[in-house]
PDB file of N, CA and C in Angstrom:
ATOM      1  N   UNK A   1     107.909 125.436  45.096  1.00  0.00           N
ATOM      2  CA  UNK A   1     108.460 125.199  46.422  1.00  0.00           C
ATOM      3  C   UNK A   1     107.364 124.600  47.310  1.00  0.00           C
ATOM      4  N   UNK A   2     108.056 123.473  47.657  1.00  0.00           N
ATOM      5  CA  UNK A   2     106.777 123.109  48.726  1.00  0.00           C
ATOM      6  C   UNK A   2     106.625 123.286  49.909  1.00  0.00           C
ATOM      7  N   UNK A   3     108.090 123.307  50.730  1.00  0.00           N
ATOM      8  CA  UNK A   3     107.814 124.422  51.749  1.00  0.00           C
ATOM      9  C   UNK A   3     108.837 125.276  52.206  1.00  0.00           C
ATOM     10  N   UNK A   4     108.424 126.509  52.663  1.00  0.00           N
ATOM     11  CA  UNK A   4     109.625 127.746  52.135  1.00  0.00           C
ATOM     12  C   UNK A   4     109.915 127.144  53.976  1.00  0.00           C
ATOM     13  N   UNK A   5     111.600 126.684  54.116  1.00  0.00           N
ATOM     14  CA  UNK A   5     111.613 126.211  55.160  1.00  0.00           C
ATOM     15  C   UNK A   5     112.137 127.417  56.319  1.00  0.00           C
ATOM     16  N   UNK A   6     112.754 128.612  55.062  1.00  0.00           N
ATOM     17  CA  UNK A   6     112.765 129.755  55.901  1.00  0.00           C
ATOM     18  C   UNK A   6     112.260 130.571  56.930  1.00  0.00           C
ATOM     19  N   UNK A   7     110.856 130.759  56.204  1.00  0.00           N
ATOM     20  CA  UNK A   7     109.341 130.936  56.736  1.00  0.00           C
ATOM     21  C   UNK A   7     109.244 130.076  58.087  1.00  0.00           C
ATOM     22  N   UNK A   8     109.559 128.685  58.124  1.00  0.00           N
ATOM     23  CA  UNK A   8     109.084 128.438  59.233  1.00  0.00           C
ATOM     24  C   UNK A   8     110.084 128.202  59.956  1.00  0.00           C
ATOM     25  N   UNK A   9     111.245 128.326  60.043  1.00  0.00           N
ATOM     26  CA  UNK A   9     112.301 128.848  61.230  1.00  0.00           C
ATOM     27  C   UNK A   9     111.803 129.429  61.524  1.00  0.00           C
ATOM     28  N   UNK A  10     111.383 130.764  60.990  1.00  0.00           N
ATOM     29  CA  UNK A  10     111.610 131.992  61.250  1.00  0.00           C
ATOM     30  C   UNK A  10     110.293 132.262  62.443  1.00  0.00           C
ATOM     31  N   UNK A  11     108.905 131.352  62.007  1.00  0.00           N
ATOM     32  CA  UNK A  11     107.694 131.777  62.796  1.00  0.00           C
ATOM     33  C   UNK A  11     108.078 130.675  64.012  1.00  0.00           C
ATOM     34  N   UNK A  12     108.851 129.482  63.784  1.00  0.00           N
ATOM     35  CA  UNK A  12     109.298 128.474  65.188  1.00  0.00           C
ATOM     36  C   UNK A  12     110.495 129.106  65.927  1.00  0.00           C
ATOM     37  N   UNK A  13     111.071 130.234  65.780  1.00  0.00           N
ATOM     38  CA  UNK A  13     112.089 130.801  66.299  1.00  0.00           C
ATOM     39  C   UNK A  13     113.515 129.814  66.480  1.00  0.00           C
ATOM     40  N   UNK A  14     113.414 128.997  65.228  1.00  0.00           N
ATOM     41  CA  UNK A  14     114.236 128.060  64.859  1.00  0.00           C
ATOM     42  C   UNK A  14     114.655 126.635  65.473  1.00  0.00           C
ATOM     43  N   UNK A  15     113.050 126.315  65.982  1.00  0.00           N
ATOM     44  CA  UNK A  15     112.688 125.388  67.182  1.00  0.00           C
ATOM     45  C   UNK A  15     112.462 123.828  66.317  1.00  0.00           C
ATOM     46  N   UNK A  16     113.393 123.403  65.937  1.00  0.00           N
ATOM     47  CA  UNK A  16     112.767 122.175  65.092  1.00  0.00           C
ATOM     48  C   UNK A  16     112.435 121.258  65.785  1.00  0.00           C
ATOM     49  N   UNK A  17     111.940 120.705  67.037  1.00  0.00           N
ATOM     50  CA  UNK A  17     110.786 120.563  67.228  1.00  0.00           C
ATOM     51  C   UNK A  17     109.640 120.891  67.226  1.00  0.00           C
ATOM     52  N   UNK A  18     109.323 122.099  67.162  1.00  0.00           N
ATOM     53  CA  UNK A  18     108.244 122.796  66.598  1.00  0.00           C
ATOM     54  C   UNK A  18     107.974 122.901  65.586  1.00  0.00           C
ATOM     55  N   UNK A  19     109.376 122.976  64.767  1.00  0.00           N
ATOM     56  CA  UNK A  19     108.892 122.876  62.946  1.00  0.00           C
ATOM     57  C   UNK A  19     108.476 121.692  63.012  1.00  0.00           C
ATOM     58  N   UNK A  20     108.642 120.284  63.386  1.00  0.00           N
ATOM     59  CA  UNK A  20     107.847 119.427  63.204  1.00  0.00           C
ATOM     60  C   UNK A  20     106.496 119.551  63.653  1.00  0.00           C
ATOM     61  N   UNK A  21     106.441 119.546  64.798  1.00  0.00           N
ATOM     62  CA  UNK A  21     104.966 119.658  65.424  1.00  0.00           C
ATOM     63  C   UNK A  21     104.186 120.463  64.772  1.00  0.00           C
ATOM     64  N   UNK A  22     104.753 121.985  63.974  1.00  0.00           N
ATOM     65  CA  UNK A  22     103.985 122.675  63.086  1.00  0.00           C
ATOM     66  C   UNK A  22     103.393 121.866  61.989  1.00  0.00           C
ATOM     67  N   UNK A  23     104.098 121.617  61.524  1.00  0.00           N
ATOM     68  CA  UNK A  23     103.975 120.536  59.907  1.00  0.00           C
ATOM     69  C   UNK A  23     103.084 119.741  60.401  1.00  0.00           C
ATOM     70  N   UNK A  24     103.280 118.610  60.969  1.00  0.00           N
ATOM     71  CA  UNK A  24     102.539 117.749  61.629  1.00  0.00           C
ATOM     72  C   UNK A  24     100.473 118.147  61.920  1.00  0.00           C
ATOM     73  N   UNK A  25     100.652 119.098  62.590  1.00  0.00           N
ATOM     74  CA  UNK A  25      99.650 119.913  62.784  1.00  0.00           C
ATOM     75  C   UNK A  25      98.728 120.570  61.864  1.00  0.00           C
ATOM     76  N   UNK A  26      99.375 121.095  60.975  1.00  0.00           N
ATOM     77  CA  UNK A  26      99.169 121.402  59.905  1.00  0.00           C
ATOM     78  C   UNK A  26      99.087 120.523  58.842  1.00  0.00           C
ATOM     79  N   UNK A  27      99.437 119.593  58.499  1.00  0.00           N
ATOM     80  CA  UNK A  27      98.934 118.476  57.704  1.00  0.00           C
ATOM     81  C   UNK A  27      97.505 117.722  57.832  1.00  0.00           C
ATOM     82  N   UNK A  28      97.834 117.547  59.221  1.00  0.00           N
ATOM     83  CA  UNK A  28      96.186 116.882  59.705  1.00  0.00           C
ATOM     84  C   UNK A  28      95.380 118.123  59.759  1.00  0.00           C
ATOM     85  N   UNK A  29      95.341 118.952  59.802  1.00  0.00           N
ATOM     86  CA  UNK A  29      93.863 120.321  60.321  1.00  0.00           C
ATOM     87  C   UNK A  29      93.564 120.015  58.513  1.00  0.00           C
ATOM     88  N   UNK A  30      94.746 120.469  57.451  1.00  0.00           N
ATOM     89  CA  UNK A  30      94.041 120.034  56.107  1.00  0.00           C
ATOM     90  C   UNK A  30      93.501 119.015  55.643  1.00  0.00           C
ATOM     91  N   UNK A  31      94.399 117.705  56.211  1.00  0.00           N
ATOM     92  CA  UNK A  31      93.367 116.657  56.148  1.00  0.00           C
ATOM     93  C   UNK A  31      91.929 116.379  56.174  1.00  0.00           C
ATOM     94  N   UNK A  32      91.869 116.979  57.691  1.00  0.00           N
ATOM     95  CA  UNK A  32      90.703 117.315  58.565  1.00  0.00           C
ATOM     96  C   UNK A  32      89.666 118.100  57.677  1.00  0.00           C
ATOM     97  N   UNK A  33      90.128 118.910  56.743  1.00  0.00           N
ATOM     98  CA  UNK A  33      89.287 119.764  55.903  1.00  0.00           C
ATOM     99  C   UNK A  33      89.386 119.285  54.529  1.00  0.00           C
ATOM    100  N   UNK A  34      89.699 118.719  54.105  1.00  0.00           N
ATOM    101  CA  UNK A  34      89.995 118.010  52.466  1.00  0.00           C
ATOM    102  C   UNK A  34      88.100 117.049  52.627  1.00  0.00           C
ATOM    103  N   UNK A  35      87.340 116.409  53.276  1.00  0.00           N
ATOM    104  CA  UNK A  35      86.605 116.337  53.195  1.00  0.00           C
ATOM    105  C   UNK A  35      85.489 117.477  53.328  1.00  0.00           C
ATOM    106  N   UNK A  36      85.496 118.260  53.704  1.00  0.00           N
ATOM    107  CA  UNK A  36      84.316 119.119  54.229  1.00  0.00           C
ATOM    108  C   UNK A  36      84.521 120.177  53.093  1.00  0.00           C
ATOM    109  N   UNK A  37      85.354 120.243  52.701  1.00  0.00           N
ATOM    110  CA  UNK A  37      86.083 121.070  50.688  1.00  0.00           C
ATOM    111  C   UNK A  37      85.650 120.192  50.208  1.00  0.00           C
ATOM    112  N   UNK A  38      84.974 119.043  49.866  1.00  0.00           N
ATOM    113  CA  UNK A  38      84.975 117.669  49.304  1.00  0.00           C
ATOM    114  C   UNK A  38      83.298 117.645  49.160  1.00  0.00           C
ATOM    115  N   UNK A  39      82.257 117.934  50.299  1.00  0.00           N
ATOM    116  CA  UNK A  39      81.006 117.460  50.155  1.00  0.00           C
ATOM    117  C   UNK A  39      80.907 119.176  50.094  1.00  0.00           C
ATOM    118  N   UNK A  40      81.348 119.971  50.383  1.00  0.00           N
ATOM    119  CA  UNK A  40      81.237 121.476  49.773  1.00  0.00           C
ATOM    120  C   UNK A  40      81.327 121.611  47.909  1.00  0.00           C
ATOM    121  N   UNK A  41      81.973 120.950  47.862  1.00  0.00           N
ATOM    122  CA  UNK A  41      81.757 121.126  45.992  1.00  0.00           C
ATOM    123  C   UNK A  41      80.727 120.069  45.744  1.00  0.00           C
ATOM    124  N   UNK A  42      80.374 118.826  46.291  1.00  0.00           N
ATOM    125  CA  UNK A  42      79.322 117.812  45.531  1.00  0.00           C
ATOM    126  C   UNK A  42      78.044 118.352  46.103  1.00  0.00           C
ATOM    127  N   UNK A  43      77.796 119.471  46.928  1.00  0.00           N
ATOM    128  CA  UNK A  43      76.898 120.034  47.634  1.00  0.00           C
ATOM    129  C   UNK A  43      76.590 121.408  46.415  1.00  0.00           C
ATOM    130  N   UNK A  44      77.582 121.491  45.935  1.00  0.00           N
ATOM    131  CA  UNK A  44      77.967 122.932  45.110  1.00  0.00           C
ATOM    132  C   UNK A  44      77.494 124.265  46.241  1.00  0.00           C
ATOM    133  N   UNK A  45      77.889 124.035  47.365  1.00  0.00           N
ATOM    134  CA  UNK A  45      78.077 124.920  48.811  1.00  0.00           C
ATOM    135  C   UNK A  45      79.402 125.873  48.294  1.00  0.00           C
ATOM    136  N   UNK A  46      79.378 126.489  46.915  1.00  0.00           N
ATOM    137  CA  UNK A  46      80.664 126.939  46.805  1.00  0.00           C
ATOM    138  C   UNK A  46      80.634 127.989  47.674  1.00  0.00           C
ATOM    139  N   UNK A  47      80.007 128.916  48.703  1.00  0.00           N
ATOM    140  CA  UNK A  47      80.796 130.245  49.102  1.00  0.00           C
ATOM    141  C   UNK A  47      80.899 129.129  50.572  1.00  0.00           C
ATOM    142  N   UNK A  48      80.605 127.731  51.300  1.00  0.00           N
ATOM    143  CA  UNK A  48      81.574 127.556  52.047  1.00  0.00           C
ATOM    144  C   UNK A  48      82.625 126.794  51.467  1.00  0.00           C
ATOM    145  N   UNK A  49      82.311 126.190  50.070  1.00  0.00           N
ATOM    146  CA  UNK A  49      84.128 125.910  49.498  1.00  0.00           C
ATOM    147  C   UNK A  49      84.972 127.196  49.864  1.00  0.00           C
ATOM    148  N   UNK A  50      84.266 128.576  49.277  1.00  0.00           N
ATOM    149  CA  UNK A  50      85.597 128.955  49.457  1.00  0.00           C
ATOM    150  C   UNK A  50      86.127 129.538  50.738  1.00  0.00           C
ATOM    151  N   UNK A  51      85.244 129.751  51.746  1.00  0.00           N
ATOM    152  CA  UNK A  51      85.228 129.710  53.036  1.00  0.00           C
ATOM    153  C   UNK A  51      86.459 128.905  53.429  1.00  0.00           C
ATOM    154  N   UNK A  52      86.022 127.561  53.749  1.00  0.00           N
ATOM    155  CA  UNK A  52      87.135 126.312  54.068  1.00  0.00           C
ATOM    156  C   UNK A  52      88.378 127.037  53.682  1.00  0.00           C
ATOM    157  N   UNK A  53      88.574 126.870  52.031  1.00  0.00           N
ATOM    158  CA  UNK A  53      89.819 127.297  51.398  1.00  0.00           C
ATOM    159  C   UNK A  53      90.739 128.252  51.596  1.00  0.00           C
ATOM    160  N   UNK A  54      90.011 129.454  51.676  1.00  0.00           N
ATOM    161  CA  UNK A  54      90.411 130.558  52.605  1.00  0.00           C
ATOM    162  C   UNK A  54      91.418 130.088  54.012  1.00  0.00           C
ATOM    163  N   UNK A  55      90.186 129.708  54.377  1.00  0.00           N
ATOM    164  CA  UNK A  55      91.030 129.247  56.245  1.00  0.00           C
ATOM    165  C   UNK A  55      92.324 128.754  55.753  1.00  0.00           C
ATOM    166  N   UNK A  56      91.900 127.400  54.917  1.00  0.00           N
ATOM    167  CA  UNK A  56      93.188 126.505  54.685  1.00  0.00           C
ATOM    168  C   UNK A  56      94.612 127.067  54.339  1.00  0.00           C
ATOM    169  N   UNK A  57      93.864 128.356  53.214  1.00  0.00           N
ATOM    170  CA  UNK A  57      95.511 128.656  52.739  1.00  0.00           C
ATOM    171  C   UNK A  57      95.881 129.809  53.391  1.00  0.00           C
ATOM    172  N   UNK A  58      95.106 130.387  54.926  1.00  0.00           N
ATOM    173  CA  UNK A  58      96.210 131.160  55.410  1.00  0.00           C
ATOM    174  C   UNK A  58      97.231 130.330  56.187  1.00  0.00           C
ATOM    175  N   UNK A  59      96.506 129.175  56.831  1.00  0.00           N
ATOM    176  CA  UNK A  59      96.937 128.231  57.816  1.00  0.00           C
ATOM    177  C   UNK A  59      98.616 127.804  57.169  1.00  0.00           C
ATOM    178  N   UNK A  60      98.651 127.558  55.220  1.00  0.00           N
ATOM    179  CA  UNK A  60      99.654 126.638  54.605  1.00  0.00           C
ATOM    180  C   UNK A  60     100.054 127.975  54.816  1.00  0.00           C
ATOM    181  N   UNK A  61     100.069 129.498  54.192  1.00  0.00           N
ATOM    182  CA  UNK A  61     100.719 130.422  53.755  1.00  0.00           C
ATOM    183  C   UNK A  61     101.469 130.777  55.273  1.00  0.00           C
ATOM    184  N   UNK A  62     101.429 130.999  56.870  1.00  0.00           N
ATOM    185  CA  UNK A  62     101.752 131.422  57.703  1.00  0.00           C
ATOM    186  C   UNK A  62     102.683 130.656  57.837  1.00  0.00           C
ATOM    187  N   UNK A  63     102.968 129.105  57.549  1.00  0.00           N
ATOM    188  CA  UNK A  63     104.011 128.230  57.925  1.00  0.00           C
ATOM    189  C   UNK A  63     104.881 128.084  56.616  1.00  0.00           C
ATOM    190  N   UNK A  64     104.526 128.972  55.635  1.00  0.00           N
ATOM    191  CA  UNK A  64     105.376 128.158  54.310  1.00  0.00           C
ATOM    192  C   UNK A  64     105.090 127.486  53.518  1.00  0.00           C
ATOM    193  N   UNK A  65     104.111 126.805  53.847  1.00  0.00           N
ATOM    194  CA  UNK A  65     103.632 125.643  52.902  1.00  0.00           C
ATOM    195  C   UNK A  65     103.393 125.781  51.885  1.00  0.00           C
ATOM    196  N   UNK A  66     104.158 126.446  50.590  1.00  0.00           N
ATOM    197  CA  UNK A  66     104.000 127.452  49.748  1.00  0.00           C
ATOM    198  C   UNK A  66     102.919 126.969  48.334  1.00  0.00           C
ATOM    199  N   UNK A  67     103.212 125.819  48.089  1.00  0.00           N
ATOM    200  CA  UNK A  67     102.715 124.783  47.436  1.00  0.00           C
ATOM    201  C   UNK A  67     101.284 125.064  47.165  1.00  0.00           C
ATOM    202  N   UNK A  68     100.781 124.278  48.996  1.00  0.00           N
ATOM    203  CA  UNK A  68      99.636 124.148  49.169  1.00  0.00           C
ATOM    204  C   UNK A  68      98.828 125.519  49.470  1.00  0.00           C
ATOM    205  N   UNK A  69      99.336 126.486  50.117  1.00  0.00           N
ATOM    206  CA  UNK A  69      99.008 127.410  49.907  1.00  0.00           C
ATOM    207  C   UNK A  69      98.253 128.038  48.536  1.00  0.00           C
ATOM    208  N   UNK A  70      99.387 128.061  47.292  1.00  0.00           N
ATOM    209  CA  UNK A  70      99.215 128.786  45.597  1.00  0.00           C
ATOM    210  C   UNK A  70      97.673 127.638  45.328  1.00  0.00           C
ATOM    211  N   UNK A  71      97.638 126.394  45.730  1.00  0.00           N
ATOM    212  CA  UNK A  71      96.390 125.508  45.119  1.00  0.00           C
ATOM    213  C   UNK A  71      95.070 125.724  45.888  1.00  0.00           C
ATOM    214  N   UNK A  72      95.373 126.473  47.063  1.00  0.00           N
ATOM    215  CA  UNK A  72      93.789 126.645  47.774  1.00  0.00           C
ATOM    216  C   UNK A  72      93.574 127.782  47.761  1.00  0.00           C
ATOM    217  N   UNK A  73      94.391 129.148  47.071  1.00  0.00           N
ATOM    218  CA  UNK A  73      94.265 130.322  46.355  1.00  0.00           C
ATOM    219  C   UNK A  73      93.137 130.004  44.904  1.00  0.00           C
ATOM    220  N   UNK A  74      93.984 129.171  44.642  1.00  0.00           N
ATOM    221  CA  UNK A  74      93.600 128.884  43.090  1.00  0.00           C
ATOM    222  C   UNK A  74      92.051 128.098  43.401  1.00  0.00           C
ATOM    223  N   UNK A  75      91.802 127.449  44.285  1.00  0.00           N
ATOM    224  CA  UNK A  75      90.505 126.667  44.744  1.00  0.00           C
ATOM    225  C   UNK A  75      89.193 127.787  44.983  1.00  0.00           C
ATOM    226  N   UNK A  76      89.794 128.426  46.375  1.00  0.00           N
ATOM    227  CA  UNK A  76      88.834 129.633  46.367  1.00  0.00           C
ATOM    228  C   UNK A  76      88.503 130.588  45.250  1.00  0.00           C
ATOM    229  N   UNK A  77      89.894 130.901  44.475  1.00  0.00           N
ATOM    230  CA  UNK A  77      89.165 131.914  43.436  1.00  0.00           C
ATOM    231  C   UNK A  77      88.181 131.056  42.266  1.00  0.00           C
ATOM    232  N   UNK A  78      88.042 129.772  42.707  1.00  0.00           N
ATOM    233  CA  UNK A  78      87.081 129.014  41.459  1.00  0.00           C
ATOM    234  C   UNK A  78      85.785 129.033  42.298  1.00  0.00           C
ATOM    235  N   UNK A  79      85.673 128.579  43.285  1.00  0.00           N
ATOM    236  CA  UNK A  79      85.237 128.994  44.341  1.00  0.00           C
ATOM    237  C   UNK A  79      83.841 129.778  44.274  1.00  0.00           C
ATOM    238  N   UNK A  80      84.660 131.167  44.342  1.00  0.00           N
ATOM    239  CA  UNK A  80      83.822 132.097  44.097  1.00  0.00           C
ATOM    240  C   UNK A  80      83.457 132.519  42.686  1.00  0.00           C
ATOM    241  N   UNK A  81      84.183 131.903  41.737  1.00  0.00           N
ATOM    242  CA  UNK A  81      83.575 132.377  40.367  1.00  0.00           C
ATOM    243  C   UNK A  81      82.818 131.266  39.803  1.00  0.00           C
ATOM    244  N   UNK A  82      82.369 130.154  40.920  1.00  0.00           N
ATOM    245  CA  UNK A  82      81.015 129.005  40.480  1.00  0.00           C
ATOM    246  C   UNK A  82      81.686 128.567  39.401  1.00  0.00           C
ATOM    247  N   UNK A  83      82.856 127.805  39.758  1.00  0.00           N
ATOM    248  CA  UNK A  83      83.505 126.565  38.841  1.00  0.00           C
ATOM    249  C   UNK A  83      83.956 125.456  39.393  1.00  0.00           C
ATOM    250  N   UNK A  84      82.659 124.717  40.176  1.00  0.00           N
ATOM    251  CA  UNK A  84      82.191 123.404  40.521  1.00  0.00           C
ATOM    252  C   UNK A  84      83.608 122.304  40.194  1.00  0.00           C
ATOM    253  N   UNK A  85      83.828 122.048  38.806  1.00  0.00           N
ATOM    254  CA  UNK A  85      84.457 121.544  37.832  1.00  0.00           C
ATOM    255  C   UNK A  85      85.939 121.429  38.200  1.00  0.00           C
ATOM    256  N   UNK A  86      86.620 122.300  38.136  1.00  0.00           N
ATOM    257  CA  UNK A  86      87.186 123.187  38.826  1.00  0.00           C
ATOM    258  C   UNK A  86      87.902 122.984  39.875  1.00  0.00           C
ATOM    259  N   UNK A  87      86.824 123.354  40.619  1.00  0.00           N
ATOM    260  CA  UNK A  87      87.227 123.237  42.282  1.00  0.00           C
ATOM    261  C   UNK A  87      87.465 121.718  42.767  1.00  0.00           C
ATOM    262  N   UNK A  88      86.919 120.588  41.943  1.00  0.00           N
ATOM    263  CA  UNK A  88      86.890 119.786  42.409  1.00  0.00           C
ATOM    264  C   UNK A  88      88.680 119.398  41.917  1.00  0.00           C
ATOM    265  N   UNK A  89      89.090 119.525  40.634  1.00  0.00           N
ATOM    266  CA  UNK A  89      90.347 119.399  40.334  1.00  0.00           C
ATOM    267  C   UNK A  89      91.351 119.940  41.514  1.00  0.00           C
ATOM    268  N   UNK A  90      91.446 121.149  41.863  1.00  0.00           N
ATOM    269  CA  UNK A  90      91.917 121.912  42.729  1.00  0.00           C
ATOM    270  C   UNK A  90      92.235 120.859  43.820  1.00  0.00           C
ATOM    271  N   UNK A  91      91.184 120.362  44.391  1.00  0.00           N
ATOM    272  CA  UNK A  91      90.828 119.538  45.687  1.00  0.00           C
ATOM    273  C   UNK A  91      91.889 117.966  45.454  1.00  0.00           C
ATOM    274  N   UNK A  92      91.528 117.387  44.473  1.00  0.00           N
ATOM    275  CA  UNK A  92      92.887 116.683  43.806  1.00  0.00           C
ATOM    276  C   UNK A  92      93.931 116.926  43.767  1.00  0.00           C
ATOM    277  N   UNK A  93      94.438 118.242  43.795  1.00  0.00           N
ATOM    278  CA  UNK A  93      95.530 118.969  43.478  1.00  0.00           C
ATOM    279  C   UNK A  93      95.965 118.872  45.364  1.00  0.00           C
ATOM    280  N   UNK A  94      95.523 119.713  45.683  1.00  0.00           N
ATOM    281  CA  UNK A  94      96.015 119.482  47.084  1.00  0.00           C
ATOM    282  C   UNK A  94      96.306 118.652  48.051  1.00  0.00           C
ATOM    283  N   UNK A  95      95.574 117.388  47.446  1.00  0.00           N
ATOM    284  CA  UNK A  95      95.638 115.731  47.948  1.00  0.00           C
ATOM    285  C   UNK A  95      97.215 115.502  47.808  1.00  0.00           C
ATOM    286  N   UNK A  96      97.480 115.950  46.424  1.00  0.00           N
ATOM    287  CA  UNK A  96      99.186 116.027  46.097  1.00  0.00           C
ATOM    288  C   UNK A  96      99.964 116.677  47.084  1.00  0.00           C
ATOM    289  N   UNK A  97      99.581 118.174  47.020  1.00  0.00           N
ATOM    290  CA  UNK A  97     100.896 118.874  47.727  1.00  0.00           C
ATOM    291  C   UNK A  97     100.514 118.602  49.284  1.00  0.00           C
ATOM    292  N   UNK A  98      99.451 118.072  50.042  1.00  0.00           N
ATOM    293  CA  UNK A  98      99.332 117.309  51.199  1.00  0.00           C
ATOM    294  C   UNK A  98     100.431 116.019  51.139  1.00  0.00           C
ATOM    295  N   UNK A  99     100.547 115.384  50.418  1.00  0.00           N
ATOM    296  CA  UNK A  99     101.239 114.125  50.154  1.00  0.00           C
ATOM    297  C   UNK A  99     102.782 114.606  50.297  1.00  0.00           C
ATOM    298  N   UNK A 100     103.063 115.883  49.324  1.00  0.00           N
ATOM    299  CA  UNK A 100     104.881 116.015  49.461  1.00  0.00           C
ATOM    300  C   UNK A 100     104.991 116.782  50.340  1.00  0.00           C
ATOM    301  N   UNK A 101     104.346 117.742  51.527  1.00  0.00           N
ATOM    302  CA  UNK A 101     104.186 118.263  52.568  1.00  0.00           C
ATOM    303  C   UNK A 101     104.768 116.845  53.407  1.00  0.00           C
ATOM    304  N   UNK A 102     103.903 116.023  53.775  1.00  0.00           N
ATOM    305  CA  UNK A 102     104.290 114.605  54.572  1.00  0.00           C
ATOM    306  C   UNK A 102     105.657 114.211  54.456  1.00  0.00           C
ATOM    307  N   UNK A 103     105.822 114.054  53.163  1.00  0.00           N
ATOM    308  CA  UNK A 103     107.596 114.008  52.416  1.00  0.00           C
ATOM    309  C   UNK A 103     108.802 114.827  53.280  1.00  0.00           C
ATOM    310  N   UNK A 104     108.100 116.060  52.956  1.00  0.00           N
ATOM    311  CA  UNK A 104     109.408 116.846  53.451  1.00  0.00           C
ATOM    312  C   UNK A 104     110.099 116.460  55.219  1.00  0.00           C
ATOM    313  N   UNK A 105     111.243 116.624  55.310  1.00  0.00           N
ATOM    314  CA  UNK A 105     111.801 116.294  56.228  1.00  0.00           C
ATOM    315  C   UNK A 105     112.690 117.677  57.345  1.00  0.00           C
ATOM    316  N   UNK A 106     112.292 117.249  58.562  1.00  0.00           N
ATOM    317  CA  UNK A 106     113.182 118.361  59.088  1.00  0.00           C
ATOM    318  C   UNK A 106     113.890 117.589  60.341  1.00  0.00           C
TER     319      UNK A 106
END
């Protein structure tokens, strides 16, 4: 699921202008962080990879973003277990569910 659209009625009090502006908002702040997750792994800065990641996937998990959320779970726990390798796949991975996030429509 890429985004549980339930979830975010439910936190926009069923304001779809706000579900946009949420999404919206939330697309760019990850954007905004897809580099700094980016020179954090070629830095091998993994405890602020998983720092970043952290932030990121409460930010996807509070709105739904269920997707992107499960891949920056999966980022941080590489994260912290020093899998460079890894993390950098992860970071690819989320480039994706950033991409069908944009997709979705409300």
């Amino acid at each position: 699921m890429v985004l549980d659209r339930a979830q975010l009625r439910e936190v926009t009090l069923e304001d779809e202008a706000l579900m946009r502006e949420i999404l919206a908002a939330l697309i760019a702040d990850t954007e905004q962080q897809m580099p700094l997750l980016d020179m954090a792994i070629r830095r091998t800065d993994l405890q602020q990879c998983a720092r970043l990641a952290h932030y990121c996937k409460g930010a996807c998990a509070n709105v739904g973003a269920k997707a992107a959320a499960t891949v920056l779970a999966e980022l941080e726990r590489s994260a912290k277990s020093g899998a460079p390798e890894e993390c950098s796949r992860q970071l690819a991975a989320l480039a994706t569910e950033v991409d069908r996030l944009r997709s979705e429509r409300i």
